[in-house]
PDB file of N, CA and C in Angstrom:
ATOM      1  N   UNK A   1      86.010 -39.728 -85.938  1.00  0.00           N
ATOM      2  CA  UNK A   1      85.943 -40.808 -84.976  1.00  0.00           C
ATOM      3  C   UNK A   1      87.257 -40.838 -84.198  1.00  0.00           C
ATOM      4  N   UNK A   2      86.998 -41.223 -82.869  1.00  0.00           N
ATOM      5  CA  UNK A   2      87.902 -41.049 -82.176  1.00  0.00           C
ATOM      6  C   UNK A   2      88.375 -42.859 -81.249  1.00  0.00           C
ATOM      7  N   UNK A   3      89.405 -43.119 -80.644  1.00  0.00           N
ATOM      8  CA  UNK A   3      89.720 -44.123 -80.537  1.00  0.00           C
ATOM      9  C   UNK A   3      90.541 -43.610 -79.480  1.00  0.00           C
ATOM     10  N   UNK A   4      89.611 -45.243 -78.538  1.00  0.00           N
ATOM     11  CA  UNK A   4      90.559 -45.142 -76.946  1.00  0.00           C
ATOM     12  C   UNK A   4      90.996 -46.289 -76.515  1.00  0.00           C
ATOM     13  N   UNK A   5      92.202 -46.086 -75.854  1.00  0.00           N
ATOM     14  CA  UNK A   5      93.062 -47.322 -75.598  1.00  0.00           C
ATOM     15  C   UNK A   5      93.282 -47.675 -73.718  1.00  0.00           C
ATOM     16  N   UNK A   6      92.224 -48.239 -73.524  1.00  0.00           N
ATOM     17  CA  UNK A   6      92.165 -48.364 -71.784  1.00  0.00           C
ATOM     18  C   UNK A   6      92.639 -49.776 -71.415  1.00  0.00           C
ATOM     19  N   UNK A   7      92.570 -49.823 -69.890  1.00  0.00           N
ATOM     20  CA  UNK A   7      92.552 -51.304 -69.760  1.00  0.00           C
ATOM     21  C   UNK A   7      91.252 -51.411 -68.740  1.00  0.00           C
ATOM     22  N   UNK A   8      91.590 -52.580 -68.280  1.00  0.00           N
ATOM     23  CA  UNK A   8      89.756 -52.929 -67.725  1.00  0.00           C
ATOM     24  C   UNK A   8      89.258 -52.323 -66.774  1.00  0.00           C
ATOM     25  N   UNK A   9      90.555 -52.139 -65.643  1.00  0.00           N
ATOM     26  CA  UNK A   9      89.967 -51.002 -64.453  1.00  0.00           C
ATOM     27  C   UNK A   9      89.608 -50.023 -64.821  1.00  0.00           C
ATOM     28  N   UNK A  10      90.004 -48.921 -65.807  1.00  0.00           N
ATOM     29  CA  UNK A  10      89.644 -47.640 -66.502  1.00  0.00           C
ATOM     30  C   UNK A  10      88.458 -47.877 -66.883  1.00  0.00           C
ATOM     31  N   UNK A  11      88.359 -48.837 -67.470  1.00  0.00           N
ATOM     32  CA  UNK A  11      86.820 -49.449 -68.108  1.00  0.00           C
ATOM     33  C   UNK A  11      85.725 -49.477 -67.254  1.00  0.00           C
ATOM     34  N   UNK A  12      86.084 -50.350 -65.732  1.00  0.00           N
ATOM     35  CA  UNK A  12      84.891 -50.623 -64.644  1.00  0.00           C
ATOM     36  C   UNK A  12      84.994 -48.742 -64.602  1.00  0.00           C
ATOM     37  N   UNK A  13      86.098 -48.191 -64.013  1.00  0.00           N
ATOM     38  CA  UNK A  13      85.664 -46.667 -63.479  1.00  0.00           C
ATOM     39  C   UNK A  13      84.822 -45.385 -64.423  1.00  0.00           C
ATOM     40  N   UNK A  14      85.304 -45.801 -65.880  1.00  0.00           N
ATOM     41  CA  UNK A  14      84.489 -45.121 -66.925  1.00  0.00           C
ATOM     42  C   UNK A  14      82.906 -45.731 -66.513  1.00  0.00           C
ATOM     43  N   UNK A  15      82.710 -46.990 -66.044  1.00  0.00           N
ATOM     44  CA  UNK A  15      81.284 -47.699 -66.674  1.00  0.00           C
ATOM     45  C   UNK A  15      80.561 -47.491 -65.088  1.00  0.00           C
ATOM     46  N   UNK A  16      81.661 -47.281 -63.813  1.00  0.00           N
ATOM     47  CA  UNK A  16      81.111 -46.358 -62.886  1.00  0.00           C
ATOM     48  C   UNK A  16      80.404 -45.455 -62.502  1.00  0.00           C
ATOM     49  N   UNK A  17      81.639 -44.281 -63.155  1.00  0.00           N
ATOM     50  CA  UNK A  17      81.005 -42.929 -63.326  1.00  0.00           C
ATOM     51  C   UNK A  17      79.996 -42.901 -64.307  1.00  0.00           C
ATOM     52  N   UNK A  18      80.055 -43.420 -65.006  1.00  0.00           N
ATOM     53  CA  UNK A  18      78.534 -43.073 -65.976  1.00  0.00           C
ATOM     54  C   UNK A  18      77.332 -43.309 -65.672  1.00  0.00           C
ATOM     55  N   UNK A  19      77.313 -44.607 -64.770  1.00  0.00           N
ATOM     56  CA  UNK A  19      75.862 -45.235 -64.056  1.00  0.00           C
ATOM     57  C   UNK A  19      75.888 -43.990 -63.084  1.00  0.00           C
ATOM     58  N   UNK A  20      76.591 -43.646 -62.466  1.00  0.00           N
ATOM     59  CA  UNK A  20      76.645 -42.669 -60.793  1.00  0.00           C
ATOM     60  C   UNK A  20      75.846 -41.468 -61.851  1.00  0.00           C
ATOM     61  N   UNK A  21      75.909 -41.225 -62.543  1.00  0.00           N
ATOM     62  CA  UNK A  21      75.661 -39.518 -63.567  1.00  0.00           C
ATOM     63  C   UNK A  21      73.948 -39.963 -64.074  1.00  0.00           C
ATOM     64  N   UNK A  22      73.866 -40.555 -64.698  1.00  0.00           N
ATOM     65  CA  UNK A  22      72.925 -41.728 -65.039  1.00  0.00           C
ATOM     66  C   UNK A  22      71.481 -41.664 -64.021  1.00  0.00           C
ATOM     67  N   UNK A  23      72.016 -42.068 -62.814  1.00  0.00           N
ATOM     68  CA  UNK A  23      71.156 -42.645 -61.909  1.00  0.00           C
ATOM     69  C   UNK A  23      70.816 -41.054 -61.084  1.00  0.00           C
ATOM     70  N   UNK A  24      71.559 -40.100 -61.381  1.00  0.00           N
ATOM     71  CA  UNK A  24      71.176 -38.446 -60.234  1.00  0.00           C
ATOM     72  C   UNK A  24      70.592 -37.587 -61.385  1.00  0.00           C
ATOM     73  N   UNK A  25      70.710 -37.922 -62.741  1.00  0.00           N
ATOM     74  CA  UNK A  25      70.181 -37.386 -64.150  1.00  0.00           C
ATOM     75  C   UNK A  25      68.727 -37.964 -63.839  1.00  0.00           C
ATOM     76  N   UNK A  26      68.738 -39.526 -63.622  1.00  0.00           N
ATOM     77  CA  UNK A  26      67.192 -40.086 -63.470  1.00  0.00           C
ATOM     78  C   UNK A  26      65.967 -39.337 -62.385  1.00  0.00           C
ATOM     79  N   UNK A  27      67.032 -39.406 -61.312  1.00  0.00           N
ATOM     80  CA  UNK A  27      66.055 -38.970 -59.785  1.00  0.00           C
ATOM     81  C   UNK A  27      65.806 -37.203 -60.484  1.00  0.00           C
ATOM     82  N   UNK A  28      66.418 -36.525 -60.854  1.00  0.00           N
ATOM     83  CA  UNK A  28      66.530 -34.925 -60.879  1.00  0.00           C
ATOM     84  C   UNK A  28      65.323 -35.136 -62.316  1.00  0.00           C
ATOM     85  N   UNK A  29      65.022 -35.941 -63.020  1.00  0.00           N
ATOM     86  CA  UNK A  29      64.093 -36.034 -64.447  1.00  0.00           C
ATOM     87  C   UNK A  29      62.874 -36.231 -63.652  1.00  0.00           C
ATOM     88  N   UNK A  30      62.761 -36.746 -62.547  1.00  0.00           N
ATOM     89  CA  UNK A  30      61.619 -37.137 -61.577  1.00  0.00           C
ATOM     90  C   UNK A  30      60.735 -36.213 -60.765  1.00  0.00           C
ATOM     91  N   UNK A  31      61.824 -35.307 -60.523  1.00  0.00           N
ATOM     92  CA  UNK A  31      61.471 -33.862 -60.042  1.00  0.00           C
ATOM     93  C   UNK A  31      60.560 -32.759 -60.621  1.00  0.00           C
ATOM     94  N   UNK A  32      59.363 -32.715 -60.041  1.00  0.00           N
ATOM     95  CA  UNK A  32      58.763 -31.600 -60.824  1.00  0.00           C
ATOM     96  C   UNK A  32      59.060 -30.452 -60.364  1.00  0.00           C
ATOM     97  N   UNK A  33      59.773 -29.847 -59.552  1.00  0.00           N
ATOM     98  CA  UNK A  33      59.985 -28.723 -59.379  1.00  0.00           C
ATOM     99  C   UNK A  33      61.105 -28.540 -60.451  1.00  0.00           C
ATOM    100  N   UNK A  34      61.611 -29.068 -61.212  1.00  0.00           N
ATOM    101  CA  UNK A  34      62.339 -28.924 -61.817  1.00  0.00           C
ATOM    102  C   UNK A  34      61.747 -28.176 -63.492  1.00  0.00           C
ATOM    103  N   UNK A  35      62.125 -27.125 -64.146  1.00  0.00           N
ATOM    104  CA  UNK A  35      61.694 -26.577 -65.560  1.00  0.00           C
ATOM    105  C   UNK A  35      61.490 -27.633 -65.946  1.00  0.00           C
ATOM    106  N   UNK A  36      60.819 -27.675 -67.239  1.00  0.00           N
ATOM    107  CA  UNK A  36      60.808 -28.309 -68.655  1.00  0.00           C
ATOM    108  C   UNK A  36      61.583 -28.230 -69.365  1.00  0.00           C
ATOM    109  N   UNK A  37      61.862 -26.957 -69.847  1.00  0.00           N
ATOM    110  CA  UNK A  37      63.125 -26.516 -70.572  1.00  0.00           C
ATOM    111  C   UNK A  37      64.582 -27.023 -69.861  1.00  0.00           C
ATOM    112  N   UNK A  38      64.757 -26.975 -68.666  1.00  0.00           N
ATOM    113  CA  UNK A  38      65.861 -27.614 -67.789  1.00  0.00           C
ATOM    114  C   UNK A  38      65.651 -29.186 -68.455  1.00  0.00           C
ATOM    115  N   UNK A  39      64.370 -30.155 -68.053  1.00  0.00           N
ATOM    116  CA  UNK A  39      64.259 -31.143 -67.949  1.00  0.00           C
ATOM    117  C   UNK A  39      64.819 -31.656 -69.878  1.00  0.00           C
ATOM    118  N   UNK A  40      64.519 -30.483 -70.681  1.00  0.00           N
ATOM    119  CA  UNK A  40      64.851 -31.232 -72.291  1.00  0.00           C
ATOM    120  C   UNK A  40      66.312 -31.597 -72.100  1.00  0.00           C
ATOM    121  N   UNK A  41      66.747 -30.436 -71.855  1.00  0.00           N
ATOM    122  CA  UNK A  41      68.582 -30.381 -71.639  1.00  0.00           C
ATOM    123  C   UNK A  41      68.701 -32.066 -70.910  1.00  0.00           C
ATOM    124  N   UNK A  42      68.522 -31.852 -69.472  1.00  0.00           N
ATOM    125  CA  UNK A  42      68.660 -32.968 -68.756  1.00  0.00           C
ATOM    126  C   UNK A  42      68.211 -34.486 -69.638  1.00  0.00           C
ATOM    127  N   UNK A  43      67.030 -34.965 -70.246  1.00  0.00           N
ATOM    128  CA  UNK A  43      67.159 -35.850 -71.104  1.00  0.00           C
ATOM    129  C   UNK A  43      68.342 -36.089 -72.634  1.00  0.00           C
ATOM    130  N   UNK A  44      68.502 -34.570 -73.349  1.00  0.00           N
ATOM    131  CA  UNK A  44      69.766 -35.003 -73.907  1.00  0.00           C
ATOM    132  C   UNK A  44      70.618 -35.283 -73.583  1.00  0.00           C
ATOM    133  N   UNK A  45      71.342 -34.815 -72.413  1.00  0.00           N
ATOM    134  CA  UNK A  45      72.690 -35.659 -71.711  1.00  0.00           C
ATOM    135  C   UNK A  45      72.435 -36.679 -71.171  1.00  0.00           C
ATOM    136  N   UNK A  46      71.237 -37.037 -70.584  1.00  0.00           N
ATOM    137  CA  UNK A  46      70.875 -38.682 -70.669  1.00  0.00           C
ATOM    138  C   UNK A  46      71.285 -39.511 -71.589  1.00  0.00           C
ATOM    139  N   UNK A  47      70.870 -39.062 -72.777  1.00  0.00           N
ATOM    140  CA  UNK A  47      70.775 -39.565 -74.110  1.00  0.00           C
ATOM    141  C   UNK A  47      72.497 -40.131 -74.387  1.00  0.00           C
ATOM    142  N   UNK A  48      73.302 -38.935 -74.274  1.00  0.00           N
ATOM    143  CA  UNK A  48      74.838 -39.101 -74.401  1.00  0.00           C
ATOM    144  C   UNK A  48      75.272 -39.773 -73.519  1.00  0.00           C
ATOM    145  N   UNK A  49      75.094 -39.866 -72.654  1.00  0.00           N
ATOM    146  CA  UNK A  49      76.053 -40.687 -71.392  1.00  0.00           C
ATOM    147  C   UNK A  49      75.690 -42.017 -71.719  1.00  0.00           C
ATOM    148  N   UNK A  50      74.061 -42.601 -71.709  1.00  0.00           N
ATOM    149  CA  UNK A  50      74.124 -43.818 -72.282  1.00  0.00           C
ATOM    150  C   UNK A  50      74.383 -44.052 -73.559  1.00  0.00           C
ATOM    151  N   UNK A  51      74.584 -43.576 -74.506  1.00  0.00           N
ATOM    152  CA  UNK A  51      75.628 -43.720 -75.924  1.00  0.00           C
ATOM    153  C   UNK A  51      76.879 -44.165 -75.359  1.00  0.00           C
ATOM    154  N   UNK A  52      77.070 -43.436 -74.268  1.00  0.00           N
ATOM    155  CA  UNK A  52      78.940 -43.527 -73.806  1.00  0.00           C
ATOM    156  C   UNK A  52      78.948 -45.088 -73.055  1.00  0.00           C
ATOM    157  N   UNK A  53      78.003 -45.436 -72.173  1.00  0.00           N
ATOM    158  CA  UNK A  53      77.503 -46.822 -71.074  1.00  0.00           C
ATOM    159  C   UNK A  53      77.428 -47.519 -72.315  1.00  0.00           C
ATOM    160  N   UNK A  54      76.932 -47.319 -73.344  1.00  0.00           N
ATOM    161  CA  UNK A  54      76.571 -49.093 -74.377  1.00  0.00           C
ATOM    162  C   UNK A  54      78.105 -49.405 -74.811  1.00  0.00           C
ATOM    163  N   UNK A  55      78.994 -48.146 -74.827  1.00  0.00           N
ATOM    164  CA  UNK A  55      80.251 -48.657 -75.043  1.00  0.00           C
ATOM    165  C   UNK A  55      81.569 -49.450 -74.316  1.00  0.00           C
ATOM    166  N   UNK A  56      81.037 -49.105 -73.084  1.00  0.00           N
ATOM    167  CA  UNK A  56      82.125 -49.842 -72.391  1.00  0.00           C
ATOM    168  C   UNK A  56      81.284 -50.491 -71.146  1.00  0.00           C
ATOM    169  N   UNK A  57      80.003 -50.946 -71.472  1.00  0.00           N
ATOM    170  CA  UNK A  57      78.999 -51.931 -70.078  1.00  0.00           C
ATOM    171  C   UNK A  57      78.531 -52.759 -71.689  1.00  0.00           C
ATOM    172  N   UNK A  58      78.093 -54.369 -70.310  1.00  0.00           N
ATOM    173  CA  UNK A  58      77.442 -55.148 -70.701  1.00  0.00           C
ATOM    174  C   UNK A  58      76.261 -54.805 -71.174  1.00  0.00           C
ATOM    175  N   UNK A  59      75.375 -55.565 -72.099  1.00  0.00           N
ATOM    176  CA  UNK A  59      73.906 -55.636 -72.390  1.00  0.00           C
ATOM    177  C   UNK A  59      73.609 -55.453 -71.402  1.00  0.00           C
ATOM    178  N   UNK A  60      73.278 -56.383 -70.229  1.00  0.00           N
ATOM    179  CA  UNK A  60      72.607 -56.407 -69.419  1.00  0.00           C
ATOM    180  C   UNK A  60      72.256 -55.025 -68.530  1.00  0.00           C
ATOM    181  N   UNK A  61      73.715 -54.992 -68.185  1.00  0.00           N
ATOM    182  CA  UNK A  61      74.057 -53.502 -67.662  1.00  0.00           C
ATOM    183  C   UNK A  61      73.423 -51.858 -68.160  1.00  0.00           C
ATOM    184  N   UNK A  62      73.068 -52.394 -69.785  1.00  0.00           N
ATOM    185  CA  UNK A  62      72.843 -51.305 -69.898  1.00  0.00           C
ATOM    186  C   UNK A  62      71.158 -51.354 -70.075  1.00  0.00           C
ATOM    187  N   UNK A  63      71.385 -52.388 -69.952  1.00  0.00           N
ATOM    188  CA  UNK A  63      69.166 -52.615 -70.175  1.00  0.00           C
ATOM    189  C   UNK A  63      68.841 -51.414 -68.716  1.00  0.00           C
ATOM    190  N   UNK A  64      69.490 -51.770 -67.829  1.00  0.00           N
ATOM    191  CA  UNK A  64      68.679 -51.099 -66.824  1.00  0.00           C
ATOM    192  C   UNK A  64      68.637 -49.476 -66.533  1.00  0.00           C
ATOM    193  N   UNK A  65      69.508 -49.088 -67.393  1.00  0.00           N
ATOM    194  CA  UNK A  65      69.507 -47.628 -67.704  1.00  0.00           C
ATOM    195  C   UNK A  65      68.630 -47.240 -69.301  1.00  0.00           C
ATOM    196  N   UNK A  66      68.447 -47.696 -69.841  1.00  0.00           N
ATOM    197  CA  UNK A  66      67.538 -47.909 -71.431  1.00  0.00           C
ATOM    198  C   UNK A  66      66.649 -46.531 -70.571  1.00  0.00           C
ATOM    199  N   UNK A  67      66.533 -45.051 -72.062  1.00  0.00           N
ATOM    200  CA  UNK A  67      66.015 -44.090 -71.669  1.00  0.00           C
ATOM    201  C   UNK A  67      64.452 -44.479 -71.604  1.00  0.00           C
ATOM    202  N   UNK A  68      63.947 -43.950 -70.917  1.00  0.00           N
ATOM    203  CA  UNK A  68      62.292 -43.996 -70.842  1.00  0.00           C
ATOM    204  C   UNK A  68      61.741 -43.375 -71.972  1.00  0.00           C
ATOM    205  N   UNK A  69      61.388 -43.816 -72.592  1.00  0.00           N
ATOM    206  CA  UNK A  69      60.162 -42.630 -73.508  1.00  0.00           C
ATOM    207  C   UNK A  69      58.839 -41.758 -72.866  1.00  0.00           C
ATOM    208  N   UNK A  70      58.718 -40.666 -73.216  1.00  0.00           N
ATOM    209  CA  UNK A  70      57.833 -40.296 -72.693  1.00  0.00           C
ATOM    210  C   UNK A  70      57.184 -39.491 -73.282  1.00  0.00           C
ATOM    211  N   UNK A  71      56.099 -38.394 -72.991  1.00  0.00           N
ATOM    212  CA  UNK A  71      55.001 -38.075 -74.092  1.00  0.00           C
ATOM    213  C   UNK A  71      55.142 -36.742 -74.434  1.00  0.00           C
ATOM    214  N   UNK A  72      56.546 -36.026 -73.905  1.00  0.00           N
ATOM    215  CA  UNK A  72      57.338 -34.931 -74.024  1.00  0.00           C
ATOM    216  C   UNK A  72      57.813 -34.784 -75.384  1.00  0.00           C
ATOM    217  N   UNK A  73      58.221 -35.901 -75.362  1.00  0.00           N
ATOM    218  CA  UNK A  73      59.432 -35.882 -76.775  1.00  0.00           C
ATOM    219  C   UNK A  73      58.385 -36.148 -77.941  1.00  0.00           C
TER     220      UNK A  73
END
């Protein structure tokens, strides 16, 4: 386990960049021209980035990124 020592602006720009990654991970999962095999990859780093968003965003914040389930997995 690892341990980080920020202050709050680092915090909004961490909880930034993660929605910005988040939200072009979502539209590109939407894409059918896109593989399957591409698209598994692309849902596990979904998976991690919001692990990383529940840590430094609100509940609320992170309700609206909450992964989709779908009939893949």
């Amino acid at each position: 386990m690892l341990g980080l020592l920020i202050n709050e602006m680092e915090q909004k720009e961490i909880e930034y960049l993660v929605k910005r990654e988040l939200d072009e991970l979502s539209m590109d999962l939407e894409d059918h021209r896109i593989d399957h095999m591409v698209k598994r990859a692309m849902r596990e780093r979904y998976r991690s980035l919001f692990q990383l968003l529940r840590r430094v965003a609100c509940e609320g914040e992170c309700m609206k990124y909450m992964p989709k389930r779908s009939e893949n997995e």
